[in-house]
PDB file of N, CA and C in Angstrom:
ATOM      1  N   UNK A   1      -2.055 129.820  61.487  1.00  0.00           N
ATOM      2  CA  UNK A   1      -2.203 129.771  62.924  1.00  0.00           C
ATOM      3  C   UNK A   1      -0.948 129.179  63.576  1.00  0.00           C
ATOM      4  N   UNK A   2      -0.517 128.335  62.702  1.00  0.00           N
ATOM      5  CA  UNK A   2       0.927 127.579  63.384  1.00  0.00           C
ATOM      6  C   UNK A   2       2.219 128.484  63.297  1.00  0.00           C
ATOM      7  N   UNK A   3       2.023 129.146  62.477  1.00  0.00           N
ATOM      8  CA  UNK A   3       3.154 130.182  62.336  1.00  0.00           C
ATOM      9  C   UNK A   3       2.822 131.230  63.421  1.00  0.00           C
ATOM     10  N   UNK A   4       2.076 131.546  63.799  1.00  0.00           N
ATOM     11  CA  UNK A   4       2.029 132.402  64.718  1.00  0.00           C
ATOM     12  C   UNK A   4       2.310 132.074  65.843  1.00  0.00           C
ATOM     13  N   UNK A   5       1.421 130.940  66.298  1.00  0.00           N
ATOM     14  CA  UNK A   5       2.308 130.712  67.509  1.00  0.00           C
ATOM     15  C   UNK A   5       3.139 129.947  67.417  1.00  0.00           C
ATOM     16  N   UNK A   6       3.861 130.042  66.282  1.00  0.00           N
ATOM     17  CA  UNK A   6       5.059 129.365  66.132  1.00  0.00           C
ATOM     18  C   UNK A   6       6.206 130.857  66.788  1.00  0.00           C
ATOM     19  N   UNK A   7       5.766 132.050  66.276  1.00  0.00           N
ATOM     20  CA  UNK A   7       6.271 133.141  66.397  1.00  0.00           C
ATOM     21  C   UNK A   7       5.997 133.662  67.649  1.00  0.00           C
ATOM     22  N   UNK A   8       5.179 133.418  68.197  1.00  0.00           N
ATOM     23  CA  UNK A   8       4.999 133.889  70.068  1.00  0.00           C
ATOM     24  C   UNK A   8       5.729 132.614  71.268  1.00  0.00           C
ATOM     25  N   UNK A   9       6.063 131.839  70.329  1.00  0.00           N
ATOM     26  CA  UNK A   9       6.487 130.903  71.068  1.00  0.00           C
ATOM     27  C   UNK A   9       8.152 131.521  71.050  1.00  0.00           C
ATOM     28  N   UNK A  10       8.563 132.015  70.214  1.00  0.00           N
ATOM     29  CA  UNK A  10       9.995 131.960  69.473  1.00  0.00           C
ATOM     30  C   UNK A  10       9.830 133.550  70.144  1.00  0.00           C
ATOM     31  N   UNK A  11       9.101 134.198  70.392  1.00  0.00           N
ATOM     32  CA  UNK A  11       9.627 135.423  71.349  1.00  0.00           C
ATOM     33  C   UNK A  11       9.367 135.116  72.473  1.00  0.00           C
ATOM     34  N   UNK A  12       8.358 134.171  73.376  1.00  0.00           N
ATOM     35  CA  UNK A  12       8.646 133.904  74.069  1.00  0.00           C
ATOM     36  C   UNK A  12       9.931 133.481  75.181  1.00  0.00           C
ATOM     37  N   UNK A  13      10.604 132.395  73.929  1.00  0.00           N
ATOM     38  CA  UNK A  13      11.884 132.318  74.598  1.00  0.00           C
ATOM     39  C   UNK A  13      12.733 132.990  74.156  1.00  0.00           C
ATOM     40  N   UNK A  14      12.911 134.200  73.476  1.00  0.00           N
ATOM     41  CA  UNK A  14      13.922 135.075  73.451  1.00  0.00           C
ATOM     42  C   UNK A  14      13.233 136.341  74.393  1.00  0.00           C
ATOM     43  N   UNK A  15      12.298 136.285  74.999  1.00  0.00           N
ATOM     44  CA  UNK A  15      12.159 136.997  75.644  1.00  0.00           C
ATOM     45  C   UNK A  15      13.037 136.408  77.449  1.00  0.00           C
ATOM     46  N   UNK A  16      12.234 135.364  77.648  1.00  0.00           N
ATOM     47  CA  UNK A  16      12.958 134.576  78.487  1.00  0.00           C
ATOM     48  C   UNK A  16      14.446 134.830  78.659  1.00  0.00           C
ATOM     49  N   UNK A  17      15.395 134.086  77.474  1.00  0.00           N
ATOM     50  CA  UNK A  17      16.773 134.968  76.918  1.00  0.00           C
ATOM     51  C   UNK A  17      17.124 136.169  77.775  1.00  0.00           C
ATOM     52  N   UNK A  18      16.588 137.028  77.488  1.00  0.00           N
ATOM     53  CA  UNK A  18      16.998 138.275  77.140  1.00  0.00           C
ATOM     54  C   UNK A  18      16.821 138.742  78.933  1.00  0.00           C
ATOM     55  N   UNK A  19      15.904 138.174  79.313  1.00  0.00           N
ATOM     56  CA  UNK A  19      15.651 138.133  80.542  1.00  0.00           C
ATOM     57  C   UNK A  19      16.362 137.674  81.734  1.00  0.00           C
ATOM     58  N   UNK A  20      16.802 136.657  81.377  1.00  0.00           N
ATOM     59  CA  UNK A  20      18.256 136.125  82.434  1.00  0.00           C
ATOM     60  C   UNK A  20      19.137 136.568  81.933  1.00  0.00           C
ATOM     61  N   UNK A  21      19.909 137.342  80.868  1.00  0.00           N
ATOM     62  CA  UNK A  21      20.512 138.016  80.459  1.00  0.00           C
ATOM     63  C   UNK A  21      21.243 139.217  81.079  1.00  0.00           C
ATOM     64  N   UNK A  22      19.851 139.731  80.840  1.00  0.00           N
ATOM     65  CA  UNK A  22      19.492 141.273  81.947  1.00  0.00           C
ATOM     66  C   UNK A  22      19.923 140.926  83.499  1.00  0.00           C
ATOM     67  N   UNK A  23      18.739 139.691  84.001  1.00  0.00           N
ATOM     68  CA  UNK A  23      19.278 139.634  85.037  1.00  0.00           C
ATOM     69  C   UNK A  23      20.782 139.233  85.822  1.00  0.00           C
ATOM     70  N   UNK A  24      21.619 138.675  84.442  1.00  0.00           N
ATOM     71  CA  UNK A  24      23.077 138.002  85.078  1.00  0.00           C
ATOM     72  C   UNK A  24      23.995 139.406  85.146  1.00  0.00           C
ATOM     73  N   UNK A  25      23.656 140.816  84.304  1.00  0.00           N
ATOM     74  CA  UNK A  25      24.036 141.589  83.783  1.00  0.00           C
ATOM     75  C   UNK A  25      23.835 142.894  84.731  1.00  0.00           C
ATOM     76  N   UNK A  26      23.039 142.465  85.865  1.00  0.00           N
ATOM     77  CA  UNK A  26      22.416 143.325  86.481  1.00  0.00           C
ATOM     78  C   UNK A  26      23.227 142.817  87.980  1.00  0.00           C
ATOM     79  N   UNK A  27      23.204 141.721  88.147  1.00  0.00           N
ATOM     80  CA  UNK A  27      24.298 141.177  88.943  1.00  0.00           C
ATOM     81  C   UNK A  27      25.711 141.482  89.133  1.00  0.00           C
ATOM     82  N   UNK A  28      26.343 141.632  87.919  1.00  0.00           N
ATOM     83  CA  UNK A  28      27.532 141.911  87.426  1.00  0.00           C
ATOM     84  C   UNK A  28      27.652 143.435  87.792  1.00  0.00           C
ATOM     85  N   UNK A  29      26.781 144.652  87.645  1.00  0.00           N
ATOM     86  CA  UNK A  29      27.061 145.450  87.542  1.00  0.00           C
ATOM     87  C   UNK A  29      27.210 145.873  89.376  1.00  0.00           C
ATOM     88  N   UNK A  30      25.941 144.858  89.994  1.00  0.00           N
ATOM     89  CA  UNK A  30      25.655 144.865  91.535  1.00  0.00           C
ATOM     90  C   UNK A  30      27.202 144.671  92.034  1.00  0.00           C
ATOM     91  N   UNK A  31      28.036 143.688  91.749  1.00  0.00           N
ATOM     92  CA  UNK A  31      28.888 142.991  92.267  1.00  0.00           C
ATOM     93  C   UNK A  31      30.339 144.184  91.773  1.00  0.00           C
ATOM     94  N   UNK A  32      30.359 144.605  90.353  1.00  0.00           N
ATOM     95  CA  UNK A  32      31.445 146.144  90.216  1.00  0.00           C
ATOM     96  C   UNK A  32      31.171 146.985  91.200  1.00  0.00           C
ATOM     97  N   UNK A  33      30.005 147.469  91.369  1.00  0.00           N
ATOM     98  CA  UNK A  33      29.500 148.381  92.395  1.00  0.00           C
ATOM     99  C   UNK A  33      30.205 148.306  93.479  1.00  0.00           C
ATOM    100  N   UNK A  34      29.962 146.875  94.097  1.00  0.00           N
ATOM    101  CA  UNK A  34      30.101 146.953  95.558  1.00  0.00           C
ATOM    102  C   UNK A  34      32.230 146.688  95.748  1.00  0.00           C
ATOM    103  N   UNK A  35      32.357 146.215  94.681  1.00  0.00           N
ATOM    104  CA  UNK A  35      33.984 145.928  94.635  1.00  0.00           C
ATOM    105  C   UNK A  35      34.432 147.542  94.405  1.00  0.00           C
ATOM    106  N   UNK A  36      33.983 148.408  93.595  1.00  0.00           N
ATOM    107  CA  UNK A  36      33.869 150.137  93.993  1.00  0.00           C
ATOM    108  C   UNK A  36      33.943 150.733  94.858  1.00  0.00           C
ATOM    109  N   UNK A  37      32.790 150.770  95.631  1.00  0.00           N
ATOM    110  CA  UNK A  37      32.617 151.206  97.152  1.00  0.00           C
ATOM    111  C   UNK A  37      33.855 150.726  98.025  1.00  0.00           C
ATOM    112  N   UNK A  38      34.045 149.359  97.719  1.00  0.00           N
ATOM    113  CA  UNK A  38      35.271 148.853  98.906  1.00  0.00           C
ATOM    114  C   UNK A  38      36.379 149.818  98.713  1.00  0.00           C
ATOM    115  N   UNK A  39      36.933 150.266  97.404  1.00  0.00           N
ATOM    116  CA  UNK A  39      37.980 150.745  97.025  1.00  0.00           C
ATOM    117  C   UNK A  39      37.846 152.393  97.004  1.00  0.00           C
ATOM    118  N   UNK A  40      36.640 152.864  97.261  1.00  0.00           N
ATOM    119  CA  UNK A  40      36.433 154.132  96.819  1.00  0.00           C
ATOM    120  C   UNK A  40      36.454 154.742  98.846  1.00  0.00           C
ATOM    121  N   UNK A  41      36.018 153.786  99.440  1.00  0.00           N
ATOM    122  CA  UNK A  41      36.142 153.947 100.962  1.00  0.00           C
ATOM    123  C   UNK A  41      37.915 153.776 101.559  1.00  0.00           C
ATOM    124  N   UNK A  42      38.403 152.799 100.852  1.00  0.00           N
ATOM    125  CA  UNK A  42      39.519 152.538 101.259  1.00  0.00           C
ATOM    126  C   UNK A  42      40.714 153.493 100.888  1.00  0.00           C
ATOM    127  N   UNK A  43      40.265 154.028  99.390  1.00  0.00           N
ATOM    128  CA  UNK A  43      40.609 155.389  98.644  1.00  0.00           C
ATOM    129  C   UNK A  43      40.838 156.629 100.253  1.00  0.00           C
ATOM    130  N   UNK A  44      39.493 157.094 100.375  1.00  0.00           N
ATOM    131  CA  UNK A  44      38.491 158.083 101.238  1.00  0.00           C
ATOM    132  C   UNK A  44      39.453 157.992 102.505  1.00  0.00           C
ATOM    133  N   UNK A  45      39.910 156.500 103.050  1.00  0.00           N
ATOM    134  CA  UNK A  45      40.276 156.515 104.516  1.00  0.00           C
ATOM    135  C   UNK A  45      41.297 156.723 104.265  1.00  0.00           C
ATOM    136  N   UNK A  46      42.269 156.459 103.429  1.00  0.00           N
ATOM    137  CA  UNK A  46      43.699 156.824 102.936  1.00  0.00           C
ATOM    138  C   UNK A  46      43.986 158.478 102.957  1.00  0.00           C
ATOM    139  N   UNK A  47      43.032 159.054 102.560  1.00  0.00           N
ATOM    140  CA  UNK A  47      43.514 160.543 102.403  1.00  0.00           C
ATOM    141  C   UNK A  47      43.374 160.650 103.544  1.00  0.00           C
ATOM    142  N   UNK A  48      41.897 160.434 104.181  1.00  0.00           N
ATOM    143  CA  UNK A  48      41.585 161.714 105.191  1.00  0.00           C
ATOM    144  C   UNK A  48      42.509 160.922 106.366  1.00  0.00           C
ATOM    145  N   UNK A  49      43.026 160.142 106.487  1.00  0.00           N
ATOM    146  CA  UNK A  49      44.531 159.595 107.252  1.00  0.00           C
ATOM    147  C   UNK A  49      45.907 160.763 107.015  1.00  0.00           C
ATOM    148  N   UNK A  50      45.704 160.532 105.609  1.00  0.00           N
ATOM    149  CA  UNK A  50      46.680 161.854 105.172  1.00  0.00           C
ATOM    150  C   UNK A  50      46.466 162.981 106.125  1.00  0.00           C
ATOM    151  N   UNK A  51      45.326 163.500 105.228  1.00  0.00           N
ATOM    152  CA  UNK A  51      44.937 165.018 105.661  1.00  0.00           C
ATOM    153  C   UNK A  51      44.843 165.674 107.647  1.00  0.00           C
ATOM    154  N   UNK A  52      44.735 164.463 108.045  1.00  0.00           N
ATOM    155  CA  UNK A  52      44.619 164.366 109.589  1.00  0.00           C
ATOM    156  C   UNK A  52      46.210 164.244 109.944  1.00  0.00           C
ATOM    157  N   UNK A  53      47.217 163.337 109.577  1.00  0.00           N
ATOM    158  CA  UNK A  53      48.750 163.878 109.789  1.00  0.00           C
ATOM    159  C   UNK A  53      48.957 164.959 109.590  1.00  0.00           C
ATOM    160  N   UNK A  54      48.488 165.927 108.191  1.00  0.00           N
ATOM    161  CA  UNK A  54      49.262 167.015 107.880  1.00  0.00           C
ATOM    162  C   UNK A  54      48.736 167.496 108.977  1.00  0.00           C
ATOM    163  N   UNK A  55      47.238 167.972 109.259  1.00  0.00           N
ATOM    164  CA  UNK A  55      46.756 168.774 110.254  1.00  0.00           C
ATOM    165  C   UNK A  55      47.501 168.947 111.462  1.00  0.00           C
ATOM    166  N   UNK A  56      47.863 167.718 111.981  1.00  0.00           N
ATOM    167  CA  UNK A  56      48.594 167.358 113.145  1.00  0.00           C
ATOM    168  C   UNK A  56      49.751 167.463 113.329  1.00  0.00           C
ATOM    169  N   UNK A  57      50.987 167.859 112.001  1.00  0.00           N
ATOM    170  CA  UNK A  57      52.131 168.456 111.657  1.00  0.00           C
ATOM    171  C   UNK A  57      51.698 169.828 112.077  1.00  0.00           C
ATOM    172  N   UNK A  58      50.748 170.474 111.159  1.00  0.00           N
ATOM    173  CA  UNK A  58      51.216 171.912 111.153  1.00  0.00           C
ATOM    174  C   UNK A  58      50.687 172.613 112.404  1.00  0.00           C
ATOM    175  N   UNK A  59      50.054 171.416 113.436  1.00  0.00           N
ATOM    176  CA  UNK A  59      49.358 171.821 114.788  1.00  0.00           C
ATOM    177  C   UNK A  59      50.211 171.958 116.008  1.00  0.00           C
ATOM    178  N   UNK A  60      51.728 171.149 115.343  1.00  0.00           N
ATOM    179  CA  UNK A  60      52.556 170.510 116.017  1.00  0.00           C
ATOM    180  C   UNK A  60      53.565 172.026 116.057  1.00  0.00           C
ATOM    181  N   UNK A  61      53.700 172.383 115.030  1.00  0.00           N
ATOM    182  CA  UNK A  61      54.799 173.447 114.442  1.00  0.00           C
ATOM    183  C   UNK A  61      54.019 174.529 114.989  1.00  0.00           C
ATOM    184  N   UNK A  62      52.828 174.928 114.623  1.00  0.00           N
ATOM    185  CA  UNK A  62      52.102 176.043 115.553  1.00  0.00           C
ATOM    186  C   UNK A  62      52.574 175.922 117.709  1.00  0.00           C
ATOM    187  N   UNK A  63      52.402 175.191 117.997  1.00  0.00           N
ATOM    188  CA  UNK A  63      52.356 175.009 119.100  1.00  0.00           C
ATOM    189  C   UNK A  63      54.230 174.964 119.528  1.00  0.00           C
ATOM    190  N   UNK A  64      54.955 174.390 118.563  1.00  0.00           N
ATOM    191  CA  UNK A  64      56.606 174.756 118.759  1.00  0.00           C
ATOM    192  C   UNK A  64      56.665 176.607 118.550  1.00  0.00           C
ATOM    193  N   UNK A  65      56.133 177.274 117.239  1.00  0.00           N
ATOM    194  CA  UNK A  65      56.516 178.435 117.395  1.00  0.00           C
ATOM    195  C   UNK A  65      55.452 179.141 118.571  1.00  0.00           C
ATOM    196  N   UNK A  66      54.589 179.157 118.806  1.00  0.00           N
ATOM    197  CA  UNK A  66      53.885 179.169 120.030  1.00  0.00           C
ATOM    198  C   UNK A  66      55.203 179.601 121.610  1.00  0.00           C
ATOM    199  N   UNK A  67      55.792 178.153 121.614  1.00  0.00           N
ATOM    200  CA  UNK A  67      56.691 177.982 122.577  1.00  0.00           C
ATOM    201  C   UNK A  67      57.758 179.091 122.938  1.00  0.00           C
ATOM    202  N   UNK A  68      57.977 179.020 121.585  1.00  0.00           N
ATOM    203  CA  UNK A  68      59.501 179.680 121.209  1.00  0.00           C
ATOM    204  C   UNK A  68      58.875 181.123 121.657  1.00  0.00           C
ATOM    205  N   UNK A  69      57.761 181.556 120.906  1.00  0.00           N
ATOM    206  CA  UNK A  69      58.062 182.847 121.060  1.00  0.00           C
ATOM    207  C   UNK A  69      57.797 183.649 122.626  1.00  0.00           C
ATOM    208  N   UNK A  70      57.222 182.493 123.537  1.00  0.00           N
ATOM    209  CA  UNK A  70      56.697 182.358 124.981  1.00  0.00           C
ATOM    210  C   UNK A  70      58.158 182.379 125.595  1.00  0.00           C
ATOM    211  N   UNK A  71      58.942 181.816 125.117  1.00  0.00           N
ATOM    212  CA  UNK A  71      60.519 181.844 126.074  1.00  0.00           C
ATOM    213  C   UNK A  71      60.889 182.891 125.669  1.00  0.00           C
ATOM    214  N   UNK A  72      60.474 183.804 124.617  1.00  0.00           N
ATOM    215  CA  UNK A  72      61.374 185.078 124.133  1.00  0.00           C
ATOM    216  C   UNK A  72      60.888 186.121 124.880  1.00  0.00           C
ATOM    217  N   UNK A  73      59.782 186.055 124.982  1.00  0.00           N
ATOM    218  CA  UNK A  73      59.082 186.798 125.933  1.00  0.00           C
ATOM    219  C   UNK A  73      59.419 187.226 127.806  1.00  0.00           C
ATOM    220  N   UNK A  74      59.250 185.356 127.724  1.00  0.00           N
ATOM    221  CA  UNK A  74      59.962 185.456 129.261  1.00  0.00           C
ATOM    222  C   UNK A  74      61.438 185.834 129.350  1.00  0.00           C
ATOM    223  N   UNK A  75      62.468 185.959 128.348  1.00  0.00           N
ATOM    224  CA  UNK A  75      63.634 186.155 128.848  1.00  0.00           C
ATOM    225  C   UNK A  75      63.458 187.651 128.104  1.00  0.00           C
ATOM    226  N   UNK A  76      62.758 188.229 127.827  1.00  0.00           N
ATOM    227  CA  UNK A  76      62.753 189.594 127.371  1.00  0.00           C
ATOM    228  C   UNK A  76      62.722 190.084 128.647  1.00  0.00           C
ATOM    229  N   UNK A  77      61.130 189.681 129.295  1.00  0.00           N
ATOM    230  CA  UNK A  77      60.926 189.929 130.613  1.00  0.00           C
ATOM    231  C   UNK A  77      61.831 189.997 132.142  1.00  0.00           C
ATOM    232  N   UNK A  78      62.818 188.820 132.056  1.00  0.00           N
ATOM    233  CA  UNK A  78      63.614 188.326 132.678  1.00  0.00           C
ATOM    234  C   UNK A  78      64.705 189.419 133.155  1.00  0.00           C
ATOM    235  N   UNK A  79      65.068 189.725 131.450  1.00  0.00           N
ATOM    236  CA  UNK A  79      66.380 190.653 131.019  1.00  0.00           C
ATOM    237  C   UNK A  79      65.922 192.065 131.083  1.00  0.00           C
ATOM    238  N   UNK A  80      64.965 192.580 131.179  1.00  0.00           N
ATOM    239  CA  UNK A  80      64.045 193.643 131.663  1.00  0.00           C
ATOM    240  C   UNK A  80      64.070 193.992 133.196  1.00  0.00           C
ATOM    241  N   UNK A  81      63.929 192.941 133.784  1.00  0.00           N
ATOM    242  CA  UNK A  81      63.910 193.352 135.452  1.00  0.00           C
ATOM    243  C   UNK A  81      65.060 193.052 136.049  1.00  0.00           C
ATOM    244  N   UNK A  82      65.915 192.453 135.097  1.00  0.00           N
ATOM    245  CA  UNK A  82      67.710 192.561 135.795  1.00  0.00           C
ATOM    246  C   UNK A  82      68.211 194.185 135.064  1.00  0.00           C
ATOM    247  N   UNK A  83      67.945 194.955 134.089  1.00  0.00           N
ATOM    248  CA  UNK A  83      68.122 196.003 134.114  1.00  0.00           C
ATOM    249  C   UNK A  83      67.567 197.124 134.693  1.00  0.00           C
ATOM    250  N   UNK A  84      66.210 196.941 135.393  1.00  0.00           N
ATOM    251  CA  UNK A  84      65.971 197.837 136.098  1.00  0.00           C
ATOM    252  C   UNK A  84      66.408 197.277 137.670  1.00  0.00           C
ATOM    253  N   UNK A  85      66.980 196.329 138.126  1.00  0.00           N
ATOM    254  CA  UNK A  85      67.712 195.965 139.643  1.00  0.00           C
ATOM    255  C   UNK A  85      69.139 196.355 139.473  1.00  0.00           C
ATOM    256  N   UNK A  86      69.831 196.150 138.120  1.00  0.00           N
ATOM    257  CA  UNK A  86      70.999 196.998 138.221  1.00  0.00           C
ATOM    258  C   UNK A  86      71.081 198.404 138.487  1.00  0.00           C
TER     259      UNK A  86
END
């Protein structure tokens, strides 16, 4: 009888053990997690910072050849109605 609960006593506290264990372990993984997220957001805002310059480059260059080809036009136009007044 003493051995036995000599033996429920002795899993008892390795159950205990095993139990704050888990729980310090479960903490640890809480606390990688959230040090993750910080870096995986800070990752996330970095590109789409990127990706929003490039956009805004090649929105920039659209709107220059845009321009350009609007003055070619008008001096096509321009040079068009000085040859029909000559």
């Amino acid at each position: 009888m003493k051995a036995t609960l000599r033996s429920i006593n002795s899993t008892l506290i390795t159950l205990t053990e095993n139990e704050m264990s888990f729980s310090k372990g479960l903490e640890e993984v809480a606390k990688h997690v959230n040090e993750q997220d910080g870096d995986i957001k800070e990752t996330f805002t970095a590109y789409s910072l990127l990706s929003i310059n490039e956009q805004v480059m090649q929105l920039n260059r659209t709107i220059n050849e845009c321009r350009r080809e609007y003055e070619i036009l008008i001096d096509a136009f321009i040079n068009s109605q000085k040859g029909f007044s000559s």
